[in-house]
PDB file of N, CA and C in Angstrom:
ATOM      1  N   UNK A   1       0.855  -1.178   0.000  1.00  0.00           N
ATOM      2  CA  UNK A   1       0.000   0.000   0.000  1.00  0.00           C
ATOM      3  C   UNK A   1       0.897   1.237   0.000  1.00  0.00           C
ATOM      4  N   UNK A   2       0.550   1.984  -1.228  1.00  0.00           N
ATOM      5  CA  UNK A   2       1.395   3.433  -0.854  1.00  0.00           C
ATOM      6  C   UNK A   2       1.286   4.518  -0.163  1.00  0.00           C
ATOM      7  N   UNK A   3       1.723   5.559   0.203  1.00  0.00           N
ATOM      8  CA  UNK A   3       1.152   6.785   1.231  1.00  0.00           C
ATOM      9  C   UNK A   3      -0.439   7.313   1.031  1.00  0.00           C
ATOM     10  N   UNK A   4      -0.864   7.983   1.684  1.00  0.00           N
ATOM     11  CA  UNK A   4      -1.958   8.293   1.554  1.00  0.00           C
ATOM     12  C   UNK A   4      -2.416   9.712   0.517  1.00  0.00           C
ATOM     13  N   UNK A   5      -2.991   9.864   0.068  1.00  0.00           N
ATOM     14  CA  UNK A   5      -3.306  10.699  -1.157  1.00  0.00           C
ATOM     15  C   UNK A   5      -2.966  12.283  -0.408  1.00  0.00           C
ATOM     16  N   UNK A   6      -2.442  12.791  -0.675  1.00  0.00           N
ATOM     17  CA  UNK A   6      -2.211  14.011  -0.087  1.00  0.00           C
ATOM     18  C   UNK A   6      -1.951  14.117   1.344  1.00  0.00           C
ATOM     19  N   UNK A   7      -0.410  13.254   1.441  1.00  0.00           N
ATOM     20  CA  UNK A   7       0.681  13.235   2.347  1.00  0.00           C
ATOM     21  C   UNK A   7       1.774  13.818   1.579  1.00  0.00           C
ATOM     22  N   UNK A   8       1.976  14.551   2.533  1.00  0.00           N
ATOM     23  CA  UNK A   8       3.354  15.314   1.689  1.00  0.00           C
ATOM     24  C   UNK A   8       4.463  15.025   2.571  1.00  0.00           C
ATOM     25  N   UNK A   9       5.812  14.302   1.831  1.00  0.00           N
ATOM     26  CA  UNK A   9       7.104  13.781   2.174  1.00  0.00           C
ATOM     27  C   UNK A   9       7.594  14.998   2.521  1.00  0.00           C
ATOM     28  N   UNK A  10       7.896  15.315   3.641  1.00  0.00           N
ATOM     29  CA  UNK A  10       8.682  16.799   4.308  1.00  0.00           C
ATOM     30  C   UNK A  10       9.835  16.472   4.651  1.00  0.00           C
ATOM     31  N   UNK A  11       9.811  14.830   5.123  1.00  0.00           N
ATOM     32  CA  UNK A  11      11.413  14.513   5.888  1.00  0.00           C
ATOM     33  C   UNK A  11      12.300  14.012   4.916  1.00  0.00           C
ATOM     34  N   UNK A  12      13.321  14.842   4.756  1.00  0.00           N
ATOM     35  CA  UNK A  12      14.457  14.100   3.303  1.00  0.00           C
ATOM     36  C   UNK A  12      15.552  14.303   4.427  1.00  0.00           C
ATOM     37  N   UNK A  13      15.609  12.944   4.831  1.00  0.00           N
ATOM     38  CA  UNK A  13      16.821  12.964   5.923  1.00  0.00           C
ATOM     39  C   UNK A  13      18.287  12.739   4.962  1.00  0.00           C
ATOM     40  N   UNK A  14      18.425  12.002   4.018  1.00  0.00           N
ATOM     41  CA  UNK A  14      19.383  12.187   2.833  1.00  0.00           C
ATOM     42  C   UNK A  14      19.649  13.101   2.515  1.00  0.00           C
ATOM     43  N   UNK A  15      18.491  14.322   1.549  1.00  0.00           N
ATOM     44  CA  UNK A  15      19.482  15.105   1.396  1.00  0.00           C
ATOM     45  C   UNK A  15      19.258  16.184   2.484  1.00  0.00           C
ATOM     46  N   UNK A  16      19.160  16.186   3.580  1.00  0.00           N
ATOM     47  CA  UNK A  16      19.326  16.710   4.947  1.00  0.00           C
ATOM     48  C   UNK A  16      21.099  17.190   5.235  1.00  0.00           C
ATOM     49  N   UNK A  17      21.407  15.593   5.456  1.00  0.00           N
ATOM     50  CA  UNK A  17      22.651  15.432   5.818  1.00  0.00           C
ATOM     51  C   UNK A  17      23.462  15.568   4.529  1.00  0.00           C
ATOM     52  N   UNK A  18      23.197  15.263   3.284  1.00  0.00           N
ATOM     53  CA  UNK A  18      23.871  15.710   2.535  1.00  0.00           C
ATOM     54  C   UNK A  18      24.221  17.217   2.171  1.00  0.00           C
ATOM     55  N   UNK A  19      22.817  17.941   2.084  1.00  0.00           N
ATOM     56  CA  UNK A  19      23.342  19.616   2.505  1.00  0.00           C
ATOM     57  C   UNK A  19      24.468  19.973   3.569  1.00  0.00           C
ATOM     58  N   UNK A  20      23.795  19.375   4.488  1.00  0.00           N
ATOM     59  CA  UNK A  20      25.309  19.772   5.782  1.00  0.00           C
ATOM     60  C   UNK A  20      26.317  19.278   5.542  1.00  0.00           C
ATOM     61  N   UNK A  21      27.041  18.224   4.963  1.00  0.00           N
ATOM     62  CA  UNK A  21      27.988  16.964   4.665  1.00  0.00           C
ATOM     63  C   UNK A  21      28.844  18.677   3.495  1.00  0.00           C
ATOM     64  N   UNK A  22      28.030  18.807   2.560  1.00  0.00           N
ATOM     65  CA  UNK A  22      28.666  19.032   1.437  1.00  0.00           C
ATOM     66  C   UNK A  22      28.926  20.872   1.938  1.00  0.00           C
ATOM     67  N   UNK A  23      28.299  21.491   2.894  1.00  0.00           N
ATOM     68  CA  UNK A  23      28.160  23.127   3.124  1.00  0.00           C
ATOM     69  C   UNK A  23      29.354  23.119   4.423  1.00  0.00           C
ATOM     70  N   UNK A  24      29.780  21.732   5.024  1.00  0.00           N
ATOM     71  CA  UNK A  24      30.510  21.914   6.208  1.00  0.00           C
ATOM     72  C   UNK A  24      31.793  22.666   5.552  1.00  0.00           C
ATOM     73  N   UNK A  25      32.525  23.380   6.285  1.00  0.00           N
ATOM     74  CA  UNK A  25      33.965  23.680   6.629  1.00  0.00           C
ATOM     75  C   UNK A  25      33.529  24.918   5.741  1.00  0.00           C
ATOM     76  N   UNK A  26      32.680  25.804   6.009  1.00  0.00           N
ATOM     77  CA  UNK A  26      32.712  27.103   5.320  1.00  0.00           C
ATOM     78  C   UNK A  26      32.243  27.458   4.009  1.00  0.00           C
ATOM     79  N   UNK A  27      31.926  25.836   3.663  1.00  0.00           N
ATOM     80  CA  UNK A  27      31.413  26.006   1.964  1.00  0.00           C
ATOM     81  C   UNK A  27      32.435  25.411   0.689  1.00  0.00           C
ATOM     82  N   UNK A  28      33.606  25.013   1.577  1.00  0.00           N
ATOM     83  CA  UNK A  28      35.242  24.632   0.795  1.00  0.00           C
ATOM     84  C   UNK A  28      34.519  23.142   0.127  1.00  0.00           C
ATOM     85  N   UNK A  29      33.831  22.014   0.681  1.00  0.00           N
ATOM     86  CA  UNK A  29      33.642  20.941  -0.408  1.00  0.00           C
ATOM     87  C   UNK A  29      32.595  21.595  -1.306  1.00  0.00           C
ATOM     88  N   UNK A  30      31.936  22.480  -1.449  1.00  0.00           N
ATOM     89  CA  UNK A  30      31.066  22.684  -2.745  1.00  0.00           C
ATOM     90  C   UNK A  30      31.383  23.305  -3.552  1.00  0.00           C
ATOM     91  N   UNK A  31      32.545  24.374  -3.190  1.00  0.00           N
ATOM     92  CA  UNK A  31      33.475  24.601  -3.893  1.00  0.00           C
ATOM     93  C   UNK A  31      34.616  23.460  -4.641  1.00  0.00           C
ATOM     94  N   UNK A  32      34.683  22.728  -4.126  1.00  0.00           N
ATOM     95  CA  UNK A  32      35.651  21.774  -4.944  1.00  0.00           C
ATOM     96  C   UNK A  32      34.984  20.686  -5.639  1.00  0.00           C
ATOM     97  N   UNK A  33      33.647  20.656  -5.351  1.00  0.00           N
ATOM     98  CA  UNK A  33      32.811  19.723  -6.310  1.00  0.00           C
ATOM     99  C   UNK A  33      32.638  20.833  -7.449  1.00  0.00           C
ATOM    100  N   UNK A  34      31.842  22.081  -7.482  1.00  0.00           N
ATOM    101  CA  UNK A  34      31.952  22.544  -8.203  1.00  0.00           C
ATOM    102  C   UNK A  34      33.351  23.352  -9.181  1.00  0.00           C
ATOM    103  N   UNK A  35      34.284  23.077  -8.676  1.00  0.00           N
ATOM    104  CA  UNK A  35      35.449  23.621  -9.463  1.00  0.00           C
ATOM    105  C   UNK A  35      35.799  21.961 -10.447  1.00  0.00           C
ATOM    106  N   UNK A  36      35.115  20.899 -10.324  1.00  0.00           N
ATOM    107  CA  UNK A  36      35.686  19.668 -10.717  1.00  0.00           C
ATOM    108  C   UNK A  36      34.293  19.396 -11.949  1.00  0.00           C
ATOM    109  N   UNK A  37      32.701  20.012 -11.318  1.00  0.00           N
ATOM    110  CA  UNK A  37      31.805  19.919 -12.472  1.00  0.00           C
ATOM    111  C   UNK A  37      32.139  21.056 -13.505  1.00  0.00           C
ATOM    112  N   UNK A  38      32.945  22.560 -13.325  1.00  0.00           N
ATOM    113  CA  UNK A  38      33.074  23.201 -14.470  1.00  0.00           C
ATOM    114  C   UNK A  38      34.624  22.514 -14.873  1.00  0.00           C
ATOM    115  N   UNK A  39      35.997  22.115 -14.679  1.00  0.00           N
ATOM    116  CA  UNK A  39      36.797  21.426 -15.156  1.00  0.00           C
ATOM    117  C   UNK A  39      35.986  20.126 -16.291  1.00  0.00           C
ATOM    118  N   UNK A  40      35.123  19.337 -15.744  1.00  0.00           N
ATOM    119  CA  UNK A  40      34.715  18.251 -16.891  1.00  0.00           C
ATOM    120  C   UNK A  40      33.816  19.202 -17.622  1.00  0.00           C
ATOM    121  N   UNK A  41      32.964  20.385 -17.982  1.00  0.00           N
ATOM    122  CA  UNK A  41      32.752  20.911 -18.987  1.00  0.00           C
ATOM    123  C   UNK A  41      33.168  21.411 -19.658  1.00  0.00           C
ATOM    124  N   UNK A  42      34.634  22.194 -19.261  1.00  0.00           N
ATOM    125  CA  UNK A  42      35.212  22.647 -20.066  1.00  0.00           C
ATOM    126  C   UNK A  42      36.223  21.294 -21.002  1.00  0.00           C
ATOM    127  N   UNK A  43      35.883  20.339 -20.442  1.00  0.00           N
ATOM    128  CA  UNK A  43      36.705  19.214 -21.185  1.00  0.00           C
ATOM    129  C   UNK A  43      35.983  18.877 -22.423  1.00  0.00           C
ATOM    130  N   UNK A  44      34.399  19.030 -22.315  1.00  0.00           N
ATOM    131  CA  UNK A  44      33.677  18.700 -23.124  1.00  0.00           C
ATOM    132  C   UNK A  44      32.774  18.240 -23.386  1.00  0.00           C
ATOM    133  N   UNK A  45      32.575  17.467 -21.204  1.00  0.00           N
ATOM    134  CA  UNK A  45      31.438  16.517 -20.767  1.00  0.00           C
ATOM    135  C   UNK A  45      30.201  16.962 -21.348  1.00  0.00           C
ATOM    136  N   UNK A  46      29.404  16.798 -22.088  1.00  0.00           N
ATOM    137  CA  UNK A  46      28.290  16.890 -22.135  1.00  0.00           C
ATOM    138  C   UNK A  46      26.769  16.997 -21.191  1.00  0.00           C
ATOM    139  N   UNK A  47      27.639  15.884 -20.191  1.00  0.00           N
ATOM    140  CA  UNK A  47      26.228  15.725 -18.958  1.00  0.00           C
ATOM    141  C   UNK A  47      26.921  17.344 -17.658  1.00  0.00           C
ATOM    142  N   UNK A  48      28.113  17.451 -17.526  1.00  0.00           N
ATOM    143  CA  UNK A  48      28.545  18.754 -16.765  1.00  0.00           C
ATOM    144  C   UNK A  48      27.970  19.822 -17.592  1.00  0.00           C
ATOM    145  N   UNK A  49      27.991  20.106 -18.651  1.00  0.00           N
ATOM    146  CA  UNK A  49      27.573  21.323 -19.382  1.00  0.00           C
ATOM    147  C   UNK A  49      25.993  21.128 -19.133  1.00  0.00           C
ATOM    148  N   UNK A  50      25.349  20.033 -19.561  1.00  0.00           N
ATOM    149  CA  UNK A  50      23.894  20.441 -19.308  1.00  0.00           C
ATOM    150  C   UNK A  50      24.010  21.040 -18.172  1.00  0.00           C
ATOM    151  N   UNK A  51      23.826  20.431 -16.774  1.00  0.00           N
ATOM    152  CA  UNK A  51      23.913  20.480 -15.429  1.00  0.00           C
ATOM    153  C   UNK A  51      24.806  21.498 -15.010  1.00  0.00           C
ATOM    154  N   UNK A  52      25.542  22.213 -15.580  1.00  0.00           N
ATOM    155  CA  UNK A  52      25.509  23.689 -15.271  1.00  0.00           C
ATOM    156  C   UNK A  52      24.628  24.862 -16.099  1.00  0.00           C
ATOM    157  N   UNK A  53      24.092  24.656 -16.863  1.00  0.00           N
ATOM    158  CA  UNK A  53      23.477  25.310 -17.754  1.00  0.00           C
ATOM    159  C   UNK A  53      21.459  25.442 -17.236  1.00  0.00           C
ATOM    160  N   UNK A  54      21.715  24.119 -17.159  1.00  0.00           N
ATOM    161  CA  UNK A  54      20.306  23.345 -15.846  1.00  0.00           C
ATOM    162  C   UNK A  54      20.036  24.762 -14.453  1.00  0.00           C
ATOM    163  N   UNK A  55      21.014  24.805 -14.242  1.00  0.00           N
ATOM    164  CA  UNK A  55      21.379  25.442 -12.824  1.00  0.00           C
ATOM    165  C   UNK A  55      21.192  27.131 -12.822  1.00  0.00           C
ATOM    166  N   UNK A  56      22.369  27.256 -14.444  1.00  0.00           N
ATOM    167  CA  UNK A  56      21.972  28.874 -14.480  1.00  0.00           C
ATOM    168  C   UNK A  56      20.457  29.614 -15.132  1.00  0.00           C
ATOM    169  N   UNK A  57      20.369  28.734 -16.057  1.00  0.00           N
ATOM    170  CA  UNK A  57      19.241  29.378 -16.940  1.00  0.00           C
ATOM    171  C   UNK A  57      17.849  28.321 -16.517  1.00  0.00           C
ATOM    172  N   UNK A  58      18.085  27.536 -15.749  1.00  0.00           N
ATOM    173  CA  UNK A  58      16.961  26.444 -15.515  1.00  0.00           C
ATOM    174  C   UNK A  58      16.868  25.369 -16.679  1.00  0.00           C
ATOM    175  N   UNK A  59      15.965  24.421 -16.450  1.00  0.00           N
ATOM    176  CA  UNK A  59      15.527  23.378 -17.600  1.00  0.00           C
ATOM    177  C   UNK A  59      14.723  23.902 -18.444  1.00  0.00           C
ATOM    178  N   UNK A  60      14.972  23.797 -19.789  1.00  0.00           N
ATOM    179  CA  UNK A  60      14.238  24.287 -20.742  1.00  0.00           C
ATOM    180  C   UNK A  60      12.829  23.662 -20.667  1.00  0.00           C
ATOM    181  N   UNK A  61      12.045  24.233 -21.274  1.00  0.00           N
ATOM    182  CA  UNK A  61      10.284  23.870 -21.597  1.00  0.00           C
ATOM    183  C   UNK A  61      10.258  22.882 -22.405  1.00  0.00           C
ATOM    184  N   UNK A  62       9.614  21.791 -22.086  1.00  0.00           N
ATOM    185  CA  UNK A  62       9.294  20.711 -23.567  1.00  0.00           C
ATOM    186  C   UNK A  62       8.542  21.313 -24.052  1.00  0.00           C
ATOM    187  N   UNK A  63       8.629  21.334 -25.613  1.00  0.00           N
ATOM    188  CA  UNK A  63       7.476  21.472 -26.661  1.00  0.00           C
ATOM    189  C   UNK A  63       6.623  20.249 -26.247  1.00  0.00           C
ATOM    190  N   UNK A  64       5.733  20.653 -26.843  1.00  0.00           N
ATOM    191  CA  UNK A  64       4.075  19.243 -27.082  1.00  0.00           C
ATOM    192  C   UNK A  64       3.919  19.735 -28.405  1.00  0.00           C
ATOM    193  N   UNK A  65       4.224  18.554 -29.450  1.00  0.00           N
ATOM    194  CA  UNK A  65       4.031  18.797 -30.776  1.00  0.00           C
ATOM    195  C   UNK A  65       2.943  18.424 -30.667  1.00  0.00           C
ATOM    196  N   UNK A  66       1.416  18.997 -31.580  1.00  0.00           N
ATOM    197  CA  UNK A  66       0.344  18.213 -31.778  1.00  0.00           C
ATOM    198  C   UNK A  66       0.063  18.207 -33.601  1.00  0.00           C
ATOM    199  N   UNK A  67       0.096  17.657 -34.050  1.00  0.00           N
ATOM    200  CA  UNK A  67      -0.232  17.385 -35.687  1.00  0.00           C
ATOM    201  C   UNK A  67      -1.748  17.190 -36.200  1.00  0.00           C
ATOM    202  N   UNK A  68      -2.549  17.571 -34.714  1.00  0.00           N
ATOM    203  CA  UNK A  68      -3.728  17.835 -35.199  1.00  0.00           C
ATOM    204  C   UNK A  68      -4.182  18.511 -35.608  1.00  0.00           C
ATOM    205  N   UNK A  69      -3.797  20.229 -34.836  1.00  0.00           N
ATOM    206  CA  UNK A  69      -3.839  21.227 -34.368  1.00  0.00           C
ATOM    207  C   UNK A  69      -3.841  22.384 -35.907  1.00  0.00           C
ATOM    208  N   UNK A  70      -4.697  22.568 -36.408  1.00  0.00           N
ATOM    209  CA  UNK A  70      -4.749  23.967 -37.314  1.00  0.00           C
ATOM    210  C   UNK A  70      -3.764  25.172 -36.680  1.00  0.00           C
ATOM    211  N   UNK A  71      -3.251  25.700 -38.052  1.00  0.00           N
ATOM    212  CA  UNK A  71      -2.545  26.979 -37.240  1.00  0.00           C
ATOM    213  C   UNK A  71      -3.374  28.109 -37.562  1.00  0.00           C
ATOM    214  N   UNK A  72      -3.300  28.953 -36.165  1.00  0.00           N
ATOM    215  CA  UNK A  72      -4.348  30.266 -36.084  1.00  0.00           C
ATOM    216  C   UNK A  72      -4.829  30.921 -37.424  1.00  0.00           C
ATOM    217  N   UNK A  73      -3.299  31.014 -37.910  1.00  0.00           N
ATOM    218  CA  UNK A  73      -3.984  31.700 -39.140  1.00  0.00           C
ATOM    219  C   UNK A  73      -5.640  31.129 -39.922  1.00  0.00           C
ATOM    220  N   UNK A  74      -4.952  29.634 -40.080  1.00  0.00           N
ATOM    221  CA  UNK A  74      -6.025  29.071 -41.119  1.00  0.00           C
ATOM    222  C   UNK A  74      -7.894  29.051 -40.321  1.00  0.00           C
ATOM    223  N   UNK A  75      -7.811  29.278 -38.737  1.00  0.00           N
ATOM    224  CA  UNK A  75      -9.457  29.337 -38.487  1.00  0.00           C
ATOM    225  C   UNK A  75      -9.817  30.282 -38.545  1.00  0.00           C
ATOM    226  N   UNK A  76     -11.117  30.107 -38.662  1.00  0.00           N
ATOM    227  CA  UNK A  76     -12.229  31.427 -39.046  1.00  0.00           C
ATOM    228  C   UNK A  76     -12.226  31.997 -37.639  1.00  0.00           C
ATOM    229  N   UNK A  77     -12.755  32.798 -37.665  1.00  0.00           N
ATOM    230  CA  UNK A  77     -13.171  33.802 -36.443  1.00  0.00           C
ATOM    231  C   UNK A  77     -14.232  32.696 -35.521  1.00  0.00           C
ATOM    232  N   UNK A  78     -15.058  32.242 -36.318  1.00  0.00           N
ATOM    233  CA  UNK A  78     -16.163  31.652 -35.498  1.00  0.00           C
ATOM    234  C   UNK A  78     -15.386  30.499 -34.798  1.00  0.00           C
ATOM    235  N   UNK A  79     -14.520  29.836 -35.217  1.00  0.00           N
ATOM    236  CA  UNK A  79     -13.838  28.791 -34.359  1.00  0.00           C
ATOM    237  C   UNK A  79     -12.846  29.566 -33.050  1.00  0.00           C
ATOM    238  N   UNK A  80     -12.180  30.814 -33.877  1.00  0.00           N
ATOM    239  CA  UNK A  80     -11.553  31.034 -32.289  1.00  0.00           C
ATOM    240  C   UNK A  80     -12.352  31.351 -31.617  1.00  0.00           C
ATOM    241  N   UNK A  81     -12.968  32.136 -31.648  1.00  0.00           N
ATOM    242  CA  UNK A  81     -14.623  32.315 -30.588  1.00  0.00           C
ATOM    243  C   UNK A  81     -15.031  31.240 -29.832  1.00  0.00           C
ATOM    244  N   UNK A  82     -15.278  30.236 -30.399  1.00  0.00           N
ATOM    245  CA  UNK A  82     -15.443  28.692 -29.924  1.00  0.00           C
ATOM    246  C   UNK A  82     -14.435  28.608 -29.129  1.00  0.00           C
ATOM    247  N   UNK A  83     -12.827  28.655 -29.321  1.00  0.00           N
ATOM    248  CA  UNK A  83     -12.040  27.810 -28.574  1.00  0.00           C
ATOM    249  C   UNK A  83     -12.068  28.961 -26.918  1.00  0.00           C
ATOM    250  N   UNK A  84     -12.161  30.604 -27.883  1.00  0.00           N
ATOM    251  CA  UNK A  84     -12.162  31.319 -26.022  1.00  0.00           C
ATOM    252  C   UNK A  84     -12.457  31.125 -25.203  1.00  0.00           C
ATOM    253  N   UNK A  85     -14.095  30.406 -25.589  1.00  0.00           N
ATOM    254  CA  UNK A  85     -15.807  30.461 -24.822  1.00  0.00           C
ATOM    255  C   UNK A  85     -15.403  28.932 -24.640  1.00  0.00           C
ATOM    256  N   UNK A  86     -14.363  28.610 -24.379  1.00  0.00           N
ATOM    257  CA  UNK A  86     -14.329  27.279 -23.901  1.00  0.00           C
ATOM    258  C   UNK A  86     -14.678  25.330 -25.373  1.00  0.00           C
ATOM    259  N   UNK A  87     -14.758  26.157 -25.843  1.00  0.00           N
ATOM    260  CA  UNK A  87     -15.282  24.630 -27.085  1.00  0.00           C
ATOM    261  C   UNK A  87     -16.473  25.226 -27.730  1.00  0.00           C
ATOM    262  N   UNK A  88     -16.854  23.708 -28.461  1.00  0.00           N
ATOM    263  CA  UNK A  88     -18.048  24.666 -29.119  1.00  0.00           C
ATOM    264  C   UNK A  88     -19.187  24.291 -28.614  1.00  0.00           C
ATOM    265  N   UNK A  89     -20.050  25.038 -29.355  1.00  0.00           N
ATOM    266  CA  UNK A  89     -21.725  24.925 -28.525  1.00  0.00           C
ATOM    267  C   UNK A  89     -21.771  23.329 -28.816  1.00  0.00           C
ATOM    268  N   UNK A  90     -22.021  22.784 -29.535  1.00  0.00           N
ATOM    269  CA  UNK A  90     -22.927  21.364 -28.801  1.00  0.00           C
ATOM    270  C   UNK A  90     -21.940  20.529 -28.517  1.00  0.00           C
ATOM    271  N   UNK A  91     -22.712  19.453 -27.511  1.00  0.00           N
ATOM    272  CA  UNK A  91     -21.740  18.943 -26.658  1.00  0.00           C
ATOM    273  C   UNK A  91     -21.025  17.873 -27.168  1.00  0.00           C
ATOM    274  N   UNK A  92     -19.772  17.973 -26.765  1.00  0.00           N
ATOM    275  CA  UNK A  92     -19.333  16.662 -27.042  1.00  0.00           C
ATOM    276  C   UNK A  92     -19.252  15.317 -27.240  1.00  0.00           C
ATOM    277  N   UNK A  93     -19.096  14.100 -28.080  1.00  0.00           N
ATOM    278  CA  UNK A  93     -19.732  12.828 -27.847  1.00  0.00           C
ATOM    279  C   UNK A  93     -19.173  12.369 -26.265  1.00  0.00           C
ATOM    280  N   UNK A  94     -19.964  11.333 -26.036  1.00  0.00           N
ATOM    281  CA  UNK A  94     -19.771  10.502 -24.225  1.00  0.00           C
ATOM    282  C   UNK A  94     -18.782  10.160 -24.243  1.00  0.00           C
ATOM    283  N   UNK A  95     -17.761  10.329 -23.301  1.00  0.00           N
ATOM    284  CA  UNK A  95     -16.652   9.482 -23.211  1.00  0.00           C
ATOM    285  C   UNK A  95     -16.653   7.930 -23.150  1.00  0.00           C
ATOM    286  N   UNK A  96     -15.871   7.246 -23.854  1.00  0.00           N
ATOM    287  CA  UNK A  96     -15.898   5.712 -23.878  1.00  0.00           C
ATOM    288  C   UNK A  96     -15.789   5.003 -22.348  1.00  0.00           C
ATOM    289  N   UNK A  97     -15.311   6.038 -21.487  1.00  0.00           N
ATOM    290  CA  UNK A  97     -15.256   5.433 -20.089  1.00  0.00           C
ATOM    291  C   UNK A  97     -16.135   5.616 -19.063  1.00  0.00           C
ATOM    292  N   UNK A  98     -16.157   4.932 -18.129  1.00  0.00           N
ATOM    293  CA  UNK A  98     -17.026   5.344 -16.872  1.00  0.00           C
ATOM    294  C   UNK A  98     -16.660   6.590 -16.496  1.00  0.00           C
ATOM    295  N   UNK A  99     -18.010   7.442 -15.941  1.00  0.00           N
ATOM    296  CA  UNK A  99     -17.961   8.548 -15.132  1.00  0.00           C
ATOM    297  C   UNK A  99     -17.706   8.305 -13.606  1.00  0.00           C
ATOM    298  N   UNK A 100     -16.325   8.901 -12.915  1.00  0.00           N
ATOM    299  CA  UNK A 100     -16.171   8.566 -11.911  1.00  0.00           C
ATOM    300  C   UNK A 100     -17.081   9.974 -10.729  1.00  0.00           C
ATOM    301  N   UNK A 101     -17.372  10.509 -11.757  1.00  0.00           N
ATOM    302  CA  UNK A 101     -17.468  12.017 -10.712  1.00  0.00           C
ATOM    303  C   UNK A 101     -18.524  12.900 -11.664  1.00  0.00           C
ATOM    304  N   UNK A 102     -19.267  13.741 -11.240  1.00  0.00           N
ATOM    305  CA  UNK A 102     -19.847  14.509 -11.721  1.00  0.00           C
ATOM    306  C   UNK A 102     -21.345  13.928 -12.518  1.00  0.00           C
ATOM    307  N   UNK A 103     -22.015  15.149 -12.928  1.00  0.00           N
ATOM    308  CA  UNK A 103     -23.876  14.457 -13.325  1.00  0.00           C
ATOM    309  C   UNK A 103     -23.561  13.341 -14.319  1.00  0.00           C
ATOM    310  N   UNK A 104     -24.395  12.310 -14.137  1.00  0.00           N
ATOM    311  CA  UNK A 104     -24.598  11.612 -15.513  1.00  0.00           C
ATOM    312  C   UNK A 104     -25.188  11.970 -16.504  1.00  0.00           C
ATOM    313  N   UNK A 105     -24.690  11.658 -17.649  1.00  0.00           N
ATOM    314  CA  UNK A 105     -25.702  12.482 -18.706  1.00  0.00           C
ATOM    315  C   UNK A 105     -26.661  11.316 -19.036  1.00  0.00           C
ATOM    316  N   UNK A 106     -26.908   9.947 -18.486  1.00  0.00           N
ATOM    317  CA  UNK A 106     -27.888   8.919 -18.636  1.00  0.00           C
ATOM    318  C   UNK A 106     -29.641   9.767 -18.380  1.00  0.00           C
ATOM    319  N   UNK A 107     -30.378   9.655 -19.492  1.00  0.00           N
ATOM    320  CA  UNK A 107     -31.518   9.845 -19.214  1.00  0.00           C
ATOM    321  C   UNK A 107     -32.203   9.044 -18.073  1.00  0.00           C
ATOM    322  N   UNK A 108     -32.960   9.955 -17.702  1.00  0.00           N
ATOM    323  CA  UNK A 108     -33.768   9.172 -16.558  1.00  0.00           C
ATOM    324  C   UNK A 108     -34.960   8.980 -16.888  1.00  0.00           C
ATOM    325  N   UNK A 109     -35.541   8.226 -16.820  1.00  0.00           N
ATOM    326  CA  UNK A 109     -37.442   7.953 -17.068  1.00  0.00           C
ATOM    327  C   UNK A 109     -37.881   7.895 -15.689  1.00  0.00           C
ATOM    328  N   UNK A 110     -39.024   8.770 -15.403  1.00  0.00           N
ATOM    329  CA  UNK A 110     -39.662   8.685 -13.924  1.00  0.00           C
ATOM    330  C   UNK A 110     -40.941   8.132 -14.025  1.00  0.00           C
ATOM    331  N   UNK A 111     -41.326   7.336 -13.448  1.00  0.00           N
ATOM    332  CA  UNK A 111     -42.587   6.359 -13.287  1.00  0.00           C
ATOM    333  C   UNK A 111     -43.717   7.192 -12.521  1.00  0.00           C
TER     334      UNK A 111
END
């Protein structure tokens, strides 16, 4: 059984002690880890250059290619209108799956 749905892991006793392990004596081992990750980039490492680059400018954004997707130019007005206002007026077909949540759209007959 795994944790419970909205438990949040607060205790990182790893990298706890690893912050202190690596910040002891004034800051001198993170300095010498880091004087040894820019030495292997300037060698050429590939994985040091990401991972300093990671660090300064952050991780880049994935694209999400979609090949479905019309480009703006080509829709009419009445479709972007549609996509602002949320989709278009009539409703969508039923999803192939069970509804776990929310109204059913099953007609009801009342006796």
């Amino acid at each position: 059984m795994g944790r419970p749905i909205g438990s949040v892991n607060r205790e990182k006793p790893v990298s706890d002690l690893l912050r202190v392990a690596v910040l002891s004596g004034g800051g001198r081992r993170l300095r010498v880890i880091l004087e040894k990750l820019i030495d292997k980039a300037e060698q050429g490492d590939l994985q040091a250059i990401r991972e300093i680059m990671d660090r300064l400018d952050g991780k880049p954004v994935q694209a999400i290619e979609r090949s479905d997707a019309r480009p703006l130019r080509q829709m009419s007005d009445r479709e972007l209108f549609e996509i602002i206002q949320g989709g278009p007026a009539e409703p969508a077909a039923e999803p192939s799956y069970p509804r776990i949540c929310g109204p059913s759209q099953a007609k009801r007959t009342t006796k």
